[in-house]
PDB file of N, CA and C in Angstrom:
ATOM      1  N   UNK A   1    -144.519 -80.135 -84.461  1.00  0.00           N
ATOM      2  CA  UNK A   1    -143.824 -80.370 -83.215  1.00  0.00           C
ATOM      3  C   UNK A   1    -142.502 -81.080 -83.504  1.00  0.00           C
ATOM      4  N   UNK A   2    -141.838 -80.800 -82.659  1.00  0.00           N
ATOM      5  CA  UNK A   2    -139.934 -81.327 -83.002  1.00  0.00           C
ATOM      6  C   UNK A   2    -139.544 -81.566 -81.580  1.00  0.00           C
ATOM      7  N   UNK A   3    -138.544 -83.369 -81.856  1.00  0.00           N
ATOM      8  CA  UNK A   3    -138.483 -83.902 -80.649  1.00  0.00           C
ATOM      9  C   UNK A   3    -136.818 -82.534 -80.116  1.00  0.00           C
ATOM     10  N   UNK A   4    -136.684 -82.864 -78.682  1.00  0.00           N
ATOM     11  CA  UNK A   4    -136.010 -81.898 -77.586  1.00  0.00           C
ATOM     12  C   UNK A   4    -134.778 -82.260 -77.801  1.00  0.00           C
ATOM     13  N   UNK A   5    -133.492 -81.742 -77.611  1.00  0.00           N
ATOM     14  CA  UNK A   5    -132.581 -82.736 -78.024  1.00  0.00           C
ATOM     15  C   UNK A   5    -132.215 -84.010 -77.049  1.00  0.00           C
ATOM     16  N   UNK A   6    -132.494 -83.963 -76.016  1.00  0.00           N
ATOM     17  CA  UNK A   6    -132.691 -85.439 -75.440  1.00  0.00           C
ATOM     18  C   UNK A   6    -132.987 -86.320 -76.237  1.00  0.00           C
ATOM     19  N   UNK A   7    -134.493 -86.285 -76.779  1.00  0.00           N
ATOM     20  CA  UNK A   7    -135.363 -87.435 -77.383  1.00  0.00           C
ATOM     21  C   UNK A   7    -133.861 -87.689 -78.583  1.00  0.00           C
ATOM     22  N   UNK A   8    -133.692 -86.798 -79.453  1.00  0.00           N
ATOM     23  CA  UNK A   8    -132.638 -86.521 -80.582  1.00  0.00           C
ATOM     24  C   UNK A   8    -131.600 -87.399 -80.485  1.00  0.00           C
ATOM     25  N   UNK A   9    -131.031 -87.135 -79.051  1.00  0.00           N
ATOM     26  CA  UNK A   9    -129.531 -87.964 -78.552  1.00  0.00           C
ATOM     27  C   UNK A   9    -129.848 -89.329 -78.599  1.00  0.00           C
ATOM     28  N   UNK A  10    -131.243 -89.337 -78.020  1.00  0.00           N
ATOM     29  CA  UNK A  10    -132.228 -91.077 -77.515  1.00  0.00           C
ATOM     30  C   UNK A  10    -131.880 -91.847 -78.785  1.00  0.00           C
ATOM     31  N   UNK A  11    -132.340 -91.360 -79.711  1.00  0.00           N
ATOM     32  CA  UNK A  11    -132.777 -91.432 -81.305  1.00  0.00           C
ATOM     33  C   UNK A  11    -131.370 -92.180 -82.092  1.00  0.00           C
ATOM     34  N   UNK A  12    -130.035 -90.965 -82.041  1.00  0.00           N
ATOM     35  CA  UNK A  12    -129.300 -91.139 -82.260  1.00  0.00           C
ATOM     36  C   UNK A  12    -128.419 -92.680 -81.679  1.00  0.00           C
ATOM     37  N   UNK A  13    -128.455 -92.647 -80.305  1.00  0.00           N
ATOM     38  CA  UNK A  13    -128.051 -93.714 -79.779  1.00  0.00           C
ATOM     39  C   UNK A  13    -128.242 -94.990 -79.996  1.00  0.00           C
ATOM     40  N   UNK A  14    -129.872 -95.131 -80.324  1.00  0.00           N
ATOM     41  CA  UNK A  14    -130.646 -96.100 -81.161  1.00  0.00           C
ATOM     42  C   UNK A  14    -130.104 -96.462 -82.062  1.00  0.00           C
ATOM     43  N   UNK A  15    -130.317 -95.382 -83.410  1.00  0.00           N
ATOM     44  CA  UNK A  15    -129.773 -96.041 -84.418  1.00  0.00           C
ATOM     45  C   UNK A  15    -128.438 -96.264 -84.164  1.00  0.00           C
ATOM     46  N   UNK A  16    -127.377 -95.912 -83.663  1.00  0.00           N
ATOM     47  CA  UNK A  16    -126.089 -96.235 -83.761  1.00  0.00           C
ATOM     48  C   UNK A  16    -126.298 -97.933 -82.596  1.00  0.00           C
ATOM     49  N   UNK A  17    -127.225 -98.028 -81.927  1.00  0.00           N
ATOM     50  CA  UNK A  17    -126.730 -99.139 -80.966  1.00  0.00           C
ATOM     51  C   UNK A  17    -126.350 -99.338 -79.858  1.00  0.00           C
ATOM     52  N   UNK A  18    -126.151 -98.103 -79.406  1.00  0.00           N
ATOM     53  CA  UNK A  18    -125.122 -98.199 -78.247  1.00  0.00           C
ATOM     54  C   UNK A  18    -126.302 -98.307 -76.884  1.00  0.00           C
ATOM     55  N   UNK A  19    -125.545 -98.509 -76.500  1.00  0.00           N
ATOM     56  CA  UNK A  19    -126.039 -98.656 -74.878  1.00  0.00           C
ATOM     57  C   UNK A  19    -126.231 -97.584 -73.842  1.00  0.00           C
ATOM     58  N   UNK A  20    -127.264 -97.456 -73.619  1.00  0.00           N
ATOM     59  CA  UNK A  20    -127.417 -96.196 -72.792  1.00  0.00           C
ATOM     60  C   UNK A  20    -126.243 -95.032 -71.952  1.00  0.00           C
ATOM     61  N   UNK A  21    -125.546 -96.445 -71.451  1.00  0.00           N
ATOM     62  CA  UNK A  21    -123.987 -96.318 -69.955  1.00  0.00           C
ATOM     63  C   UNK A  21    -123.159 -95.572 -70.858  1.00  0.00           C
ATOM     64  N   UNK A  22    -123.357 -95.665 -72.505  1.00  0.00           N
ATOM     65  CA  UNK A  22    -122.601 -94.818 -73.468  1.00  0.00           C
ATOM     66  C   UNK A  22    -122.713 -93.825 -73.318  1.00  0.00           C
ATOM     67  N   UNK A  23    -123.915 -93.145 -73.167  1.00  0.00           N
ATOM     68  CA  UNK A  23    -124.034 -91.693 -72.818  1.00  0.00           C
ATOM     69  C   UNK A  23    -123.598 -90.772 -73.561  1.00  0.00           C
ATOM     70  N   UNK A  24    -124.313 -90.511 -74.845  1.00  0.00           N
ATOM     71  CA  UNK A  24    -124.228 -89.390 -76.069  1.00  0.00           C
ATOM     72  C   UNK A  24    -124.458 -88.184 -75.304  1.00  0.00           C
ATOM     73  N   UNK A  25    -123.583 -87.225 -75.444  1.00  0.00           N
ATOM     74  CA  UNK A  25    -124.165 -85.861 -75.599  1.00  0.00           C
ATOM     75  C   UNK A  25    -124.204 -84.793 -76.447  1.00  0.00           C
ATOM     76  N   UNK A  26    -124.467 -83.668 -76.428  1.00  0.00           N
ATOM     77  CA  UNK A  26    -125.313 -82.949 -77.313  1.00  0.00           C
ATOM     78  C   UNK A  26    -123.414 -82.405 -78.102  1.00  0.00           C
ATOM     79  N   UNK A  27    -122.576 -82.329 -77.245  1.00  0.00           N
ATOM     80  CA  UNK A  27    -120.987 -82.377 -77.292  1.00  0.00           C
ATOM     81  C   UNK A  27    -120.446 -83.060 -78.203  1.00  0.00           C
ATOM     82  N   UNK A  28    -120.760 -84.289 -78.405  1.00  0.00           N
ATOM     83  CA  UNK A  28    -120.264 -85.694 -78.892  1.00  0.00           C
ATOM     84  C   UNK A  28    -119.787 -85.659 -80.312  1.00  0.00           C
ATOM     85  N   UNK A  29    -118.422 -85.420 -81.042  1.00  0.00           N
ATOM     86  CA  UNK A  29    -117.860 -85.269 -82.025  1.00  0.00           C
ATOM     87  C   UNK A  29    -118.378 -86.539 -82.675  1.00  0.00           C
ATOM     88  N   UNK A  30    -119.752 -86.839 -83.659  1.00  0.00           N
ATOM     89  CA  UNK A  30    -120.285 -88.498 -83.777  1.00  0.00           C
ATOM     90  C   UNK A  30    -119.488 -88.628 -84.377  1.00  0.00           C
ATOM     91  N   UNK A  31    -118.490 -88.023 -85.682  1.00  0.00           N
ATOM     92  CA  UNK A  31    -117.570 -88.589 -86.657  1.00  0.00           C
ATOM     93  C   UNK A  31    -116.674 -89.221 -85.868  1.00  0.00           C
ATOM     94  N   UNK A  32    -116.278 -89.186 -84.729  1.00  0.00           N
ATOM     95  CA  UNK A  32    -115.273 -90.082 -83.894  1.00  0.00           C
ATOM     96  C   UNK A  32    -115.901 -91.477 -83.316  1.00  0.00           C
ATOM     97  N   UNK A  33    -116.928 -91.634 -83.431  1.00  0.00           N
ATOM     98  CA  UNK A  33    -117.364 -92.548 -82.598  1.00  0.00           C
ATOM     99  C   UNK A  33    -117.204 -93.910 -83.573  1.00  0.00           C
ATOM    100  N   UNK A  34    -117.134 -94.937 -82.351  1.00  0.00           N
ATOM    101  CA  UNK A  34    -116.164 -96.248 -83.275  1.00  0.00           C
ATOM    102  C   UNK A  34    -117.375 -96.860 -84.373  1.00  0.00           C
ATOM    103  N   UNK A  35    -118.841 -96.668 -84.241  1.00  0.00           N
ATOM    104  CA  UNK A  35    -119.680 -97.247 -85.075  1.00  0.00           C
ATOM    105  C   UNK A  35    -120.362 -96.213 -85.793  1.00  0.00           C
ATOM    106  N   UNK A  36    -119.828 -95.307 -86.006  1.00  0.00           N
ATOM    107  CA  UNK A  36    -119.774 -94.266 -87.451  1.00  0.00           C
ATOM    108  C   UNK A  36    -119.740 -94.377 -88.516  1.00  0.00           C
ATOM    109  N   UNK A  37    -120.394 -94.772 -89.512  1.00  0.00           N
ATOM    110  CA  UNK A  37    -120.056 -95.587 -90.625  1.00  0.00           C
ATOM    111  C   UNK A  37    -121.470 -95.016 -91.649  1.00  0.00           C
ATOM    112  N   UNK A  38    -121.253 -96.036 -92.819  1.00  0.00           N
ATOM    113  CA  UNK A  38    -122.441 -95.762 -93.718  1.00  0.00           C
ATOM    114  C   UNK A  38    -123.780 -96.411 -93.398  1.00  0.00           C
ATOM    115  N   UNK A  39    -123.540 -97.400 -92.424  1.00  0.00           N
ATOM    116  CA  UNK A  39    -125.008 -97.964 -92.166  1.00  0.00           C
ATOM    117  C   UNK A  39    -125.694 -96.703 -90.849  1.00  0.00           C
ATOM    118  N   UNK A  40    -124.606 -96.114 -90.028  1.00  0.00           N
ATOM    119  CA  UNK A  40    -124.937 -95.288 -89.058  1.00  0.00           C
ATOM    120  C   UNK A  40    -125.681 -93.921 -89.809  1.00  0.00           C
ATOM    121  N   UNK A  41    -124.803 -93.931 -91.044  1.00  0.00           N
ATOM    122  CA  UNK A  41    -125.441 -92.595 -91.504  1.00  0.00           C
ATOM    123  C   UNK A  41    -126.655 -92.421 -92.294  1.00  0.00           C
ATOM    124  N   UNK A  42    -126.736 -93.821 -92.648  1.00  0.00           N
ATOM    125  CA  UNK A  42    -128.127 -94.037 -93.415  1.00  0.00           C
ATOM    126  C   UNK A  42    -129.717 -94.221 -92.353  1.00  0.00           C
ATOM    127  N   UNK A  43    -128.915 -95.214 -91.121  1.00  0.00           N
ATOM    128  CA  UNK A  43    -130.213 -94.723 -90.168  1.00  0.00           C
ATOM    129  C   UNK A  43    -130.519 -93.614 -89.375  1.00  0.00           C
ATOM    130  N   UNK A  44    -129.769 -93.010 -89.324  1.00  0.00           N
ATOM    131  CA  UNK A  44    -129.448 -91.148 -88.843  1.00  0.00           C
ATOM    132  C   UNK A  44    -130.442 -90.996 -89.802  1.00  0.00           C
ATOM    133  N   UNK A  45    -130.169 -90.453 -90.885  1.00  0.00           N
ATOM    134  CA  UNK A  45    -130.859 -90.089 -91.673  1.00  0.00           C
ATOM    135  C   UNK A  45    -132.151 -90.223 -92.118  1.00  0.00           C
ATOM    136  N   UNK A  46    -132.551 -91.459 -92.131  1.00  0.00           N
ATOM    137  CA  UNK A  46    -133.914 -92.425 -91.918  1.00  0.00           C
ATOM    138  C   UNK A  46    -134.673 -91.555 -90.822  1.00  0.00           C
ATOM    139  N   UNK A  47    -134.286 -91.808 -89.870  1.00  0.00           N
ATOM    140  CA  UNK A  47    -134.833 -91.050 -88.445  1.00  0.00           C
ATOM    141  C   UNK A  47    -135.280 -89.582 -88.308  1.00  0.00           C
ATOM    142  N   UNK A  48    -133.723 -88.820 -88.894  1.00  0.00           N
ATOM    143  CA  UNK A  48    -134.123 -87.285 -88.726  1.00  0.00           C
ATOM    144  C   UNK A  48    -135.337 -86.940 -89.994  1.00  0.00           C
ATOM    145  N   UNK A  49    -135.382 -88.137 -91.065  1.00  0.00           N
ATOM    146  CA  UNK A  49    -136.345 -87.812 -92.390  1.00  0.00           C
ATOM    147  C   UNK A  49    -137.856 -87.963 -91.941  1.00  0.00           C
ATOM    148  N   UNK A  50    -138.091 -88.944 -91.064  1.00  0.00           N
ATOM    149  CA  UNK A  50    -139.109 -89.141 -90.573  1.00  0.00           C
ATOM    150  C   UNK A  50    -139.576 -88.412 -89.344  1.00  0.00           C
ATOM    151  N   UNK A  51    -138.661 -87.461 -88.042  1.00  0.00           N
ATOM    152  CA  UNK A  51    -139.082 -87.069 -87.268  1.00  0.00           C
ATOM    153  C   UNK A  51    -139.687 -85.700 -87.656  1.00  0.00           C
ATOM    154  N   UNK A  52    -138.391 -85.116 -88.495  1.00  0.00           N
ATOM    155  CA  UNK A  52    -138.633 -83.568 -89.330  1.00  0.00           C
ATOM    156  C   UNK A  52    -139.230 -83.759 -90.819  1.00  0.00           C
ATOM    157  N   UNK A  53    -139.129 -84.816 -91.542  1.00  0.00           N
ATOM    158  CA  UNK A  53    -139.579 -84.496 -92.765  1.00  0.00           C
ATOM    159  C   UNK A  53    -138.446 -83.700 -93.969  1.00  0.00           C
ATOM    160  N   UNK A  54    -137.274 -83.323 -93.342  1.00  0.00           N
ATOM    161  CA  UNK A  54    -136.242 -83.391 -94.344  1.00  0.00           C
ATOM    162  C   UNK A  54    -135.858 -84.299 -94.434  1.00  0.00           C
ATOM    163  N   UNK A  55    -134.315 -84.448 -95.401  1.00  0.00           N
ATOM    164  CA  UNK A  55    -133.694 -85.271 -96.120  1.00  0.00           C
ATOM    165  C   UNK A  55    -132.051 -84.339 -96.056  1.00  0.00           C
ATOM    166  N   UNK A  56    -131.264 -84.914 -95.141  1.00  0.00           N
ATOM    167  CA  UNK A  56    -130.288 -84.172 -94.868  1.00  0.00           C
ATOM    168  C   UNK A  56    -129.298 -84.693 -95.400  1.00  0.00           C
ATOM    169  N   UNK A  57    -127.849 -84.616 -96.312  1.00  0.00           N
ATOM    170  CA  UNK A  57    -127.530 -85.128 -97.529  1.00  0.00           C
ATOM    171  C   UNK A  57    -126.237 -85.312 -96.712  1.00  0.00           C
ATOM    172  N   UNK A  58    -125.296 -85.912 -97.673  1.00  0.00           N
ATOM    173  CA  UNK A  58    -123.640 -86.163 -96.834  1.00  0.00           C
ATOM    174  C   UNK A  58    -123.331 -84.324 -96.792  1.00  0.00           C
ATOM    175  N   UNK A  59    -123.349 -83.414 -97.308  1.00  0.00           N
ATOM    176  CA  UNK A  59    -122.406 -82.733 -97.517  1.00  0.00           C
ATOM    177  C   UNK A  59    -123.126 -81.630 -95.778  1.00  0.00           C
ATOM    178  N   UNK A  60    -124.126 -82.134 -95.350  1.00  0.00           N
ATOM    179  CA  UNK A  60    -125.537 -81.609 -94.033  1.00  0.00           C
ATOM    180  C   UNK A  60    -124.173 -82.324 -93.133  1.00  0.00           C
ATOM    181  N   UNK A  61    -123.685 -83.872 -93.381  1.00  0.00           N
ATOM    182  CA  UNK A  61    -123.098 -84.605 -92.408  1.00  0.00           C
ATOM    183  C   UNK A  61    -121.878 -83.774 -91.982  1.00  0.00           C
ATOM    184  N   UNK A  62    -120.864 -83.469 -93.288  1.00  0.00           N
ATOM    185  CA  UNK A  62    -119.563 -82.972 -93.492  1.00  0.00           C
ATOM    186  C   UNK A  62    -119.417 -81.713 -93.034  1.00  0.00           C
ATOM    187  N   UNK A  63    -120.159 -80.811 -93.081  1.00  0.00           N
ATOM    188  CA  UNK A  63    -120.472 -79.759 -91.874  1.00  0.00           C
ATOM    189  C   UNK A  63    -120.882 -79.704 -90.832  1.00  0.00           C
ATOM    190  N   UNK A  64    -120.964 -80.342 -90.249  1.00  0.00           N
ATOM    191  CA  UNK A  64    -121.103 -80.975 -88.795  1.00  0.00           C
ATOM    192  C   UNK A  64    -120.267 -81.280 -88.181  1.00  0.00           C
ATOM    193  N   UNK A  65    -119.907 -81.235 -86.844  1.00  0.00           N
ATOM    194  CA  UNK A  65    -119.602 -81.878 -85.931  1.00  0.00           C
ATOM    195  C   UNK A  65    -119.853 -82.767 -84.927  1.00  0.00           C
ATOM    196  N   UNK A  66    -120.346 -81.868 -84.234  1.00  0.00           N
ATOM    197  CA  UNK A  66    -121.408 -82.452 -83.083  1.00  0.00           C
ATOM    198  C   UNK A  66    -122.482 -82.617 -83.096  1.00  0.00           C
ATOM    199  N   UNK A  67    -123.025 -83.671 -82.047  1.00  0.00           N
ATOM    200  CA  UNK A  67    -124.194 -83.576 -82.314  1.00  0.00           C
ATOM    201  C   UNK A  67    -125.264 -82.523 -82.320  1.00  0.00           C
ATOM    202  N   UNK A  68    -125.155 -81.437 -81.332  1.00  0.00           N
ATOM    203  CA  UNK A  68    -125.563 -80.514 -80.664  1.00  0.00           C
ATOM    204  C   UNK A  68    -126.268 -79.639 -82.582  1.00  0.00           C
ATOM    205  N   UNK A  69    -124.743 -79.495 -83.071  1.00  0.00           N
ATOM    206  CA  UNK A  69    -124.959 -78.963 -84.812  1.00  0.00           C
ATOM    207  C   UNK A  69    -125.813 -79.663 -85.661  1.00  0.00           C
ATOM    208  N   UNK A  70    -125.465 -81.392 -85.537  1.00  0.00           N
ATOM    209  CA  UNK A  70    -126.436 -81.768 -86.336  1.00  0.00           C
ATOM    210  C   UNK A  70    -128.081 -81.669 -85.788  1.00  0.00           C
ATOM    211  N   UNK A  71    -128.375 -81.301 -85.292  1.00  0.00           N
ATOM    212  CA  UNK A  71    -129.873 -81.198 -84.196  1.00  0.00           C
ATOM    213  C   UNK A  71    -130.401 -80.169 -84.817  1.00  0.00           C
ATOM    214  N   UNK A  72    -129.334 -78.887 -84.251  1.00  0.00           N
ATOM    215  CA  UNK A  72    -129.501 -77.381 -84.953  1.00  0.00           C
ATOM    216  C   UNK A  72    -129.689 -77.173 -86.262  1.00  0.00           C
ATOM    217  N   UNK A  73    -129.180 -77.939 -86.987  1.00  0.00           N
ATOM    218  CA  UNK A  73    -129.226 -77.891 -88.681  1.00  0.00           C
ATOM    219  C   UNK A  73    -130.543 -78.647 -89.305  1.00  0.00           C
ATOM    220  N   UNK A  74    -131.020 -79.553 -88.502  1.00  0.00           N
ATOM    221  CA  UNK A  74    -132.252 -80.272 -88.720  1.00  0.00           C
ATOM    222  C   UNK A  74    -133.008 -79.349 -88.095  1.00  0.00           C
ATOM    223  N   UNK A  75    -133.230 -78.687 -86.908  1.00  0.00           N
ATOM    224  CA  UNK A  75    -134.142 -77.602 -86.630  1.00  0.00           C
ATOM    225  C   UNK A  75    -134.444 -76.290 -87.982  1.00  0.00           C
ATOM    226  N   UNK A  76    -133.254 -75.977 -88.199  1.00  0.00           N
ATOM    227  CA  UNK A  76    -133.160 -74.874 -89.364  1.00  0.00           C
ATOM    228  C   UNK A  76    -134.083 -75.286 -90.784  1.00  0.00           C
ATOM    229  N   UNK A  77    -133.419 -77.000 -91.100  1.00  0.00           N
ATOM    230  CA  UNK A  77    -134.342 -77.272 -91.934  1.00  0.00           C
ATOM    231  C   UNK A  77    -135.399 -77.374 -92.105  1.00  0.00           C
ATOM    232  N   UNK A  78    -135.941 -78.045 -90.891  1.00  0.00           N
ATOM    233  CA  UNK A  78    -137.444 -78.078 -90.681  1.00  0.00           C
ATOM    234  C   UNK A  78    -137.809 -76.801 -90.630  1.00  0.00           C
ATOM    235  N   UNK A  79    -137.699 -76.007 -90.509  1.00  0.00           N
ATOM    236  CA  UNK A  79    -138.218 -74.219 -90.622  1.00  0.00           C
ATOM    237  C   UNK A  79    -138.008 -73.347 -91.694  1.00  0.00           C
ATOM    238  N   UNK A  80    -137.278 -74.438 -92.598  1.00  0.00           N
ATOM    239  CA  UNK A  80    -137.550 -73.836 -94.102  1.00  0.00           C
ATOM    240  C   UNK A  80    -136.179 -72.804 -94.110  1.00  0.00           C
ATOM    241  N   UNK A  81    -135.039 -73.162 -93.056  1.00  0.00           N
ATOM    242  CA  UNK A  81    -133.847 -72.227 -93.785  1.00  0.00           C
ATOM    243  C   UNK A  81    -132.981 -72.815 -93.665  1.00  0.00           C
ATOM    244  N   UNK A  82    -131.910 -72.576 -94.459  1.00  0.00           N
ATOM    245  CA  UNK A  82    -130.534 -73.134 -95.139  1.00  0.00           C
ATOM    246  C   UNK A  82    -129.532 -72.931 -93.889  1.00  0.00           C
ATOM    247  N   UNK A  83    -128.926 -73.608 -93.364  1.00  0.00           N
ATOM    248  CA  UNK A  83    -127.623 -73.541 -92.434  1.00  0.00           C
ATOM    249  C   UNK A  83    -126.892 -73.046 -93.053  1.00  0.00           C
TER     250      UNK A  83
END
């Protein structure tokens, strides 16, 4: 089972901190966002490793944009195919 991207955005918001009234969406260019950083990307990562069971690497990050992509690319992984 794999969380919806709601739960995903929930998730995301978490680890980054922010406050709900922030309001991530599935849109949300995260490389712009002001608390983007290496501690953001290490608990991203933490999270999507433990919800899906991959391990999504910087170069998973660097092809990305949005969030909407990074969701999609963790779906792909978890199903055993390469983005």
């Amino acid at each position: 089972m794999h969380m919806e991207i709601k739960e995903f955005l929930d998730e995301i918001a978490d680890a980054l901190e922010m406050p709900p009234e922030e309001g991530l969406s599935a849109e949300t260019d995260f490389k712009g966002l002001s608390n983007w950083d290496s501690l953001a990307v290490l608990k991203v990562t933490s999270g999507i490793e433990i919800e899906y069971g991959i391990l999504l690497k910087k170069a998973d990050y660097q092809d990305c944009r949005t969030l909407q992509e990074l969701y999609e690319l963790a779906l792909l992984r978890k199903q055993g195919r390469d983005a």
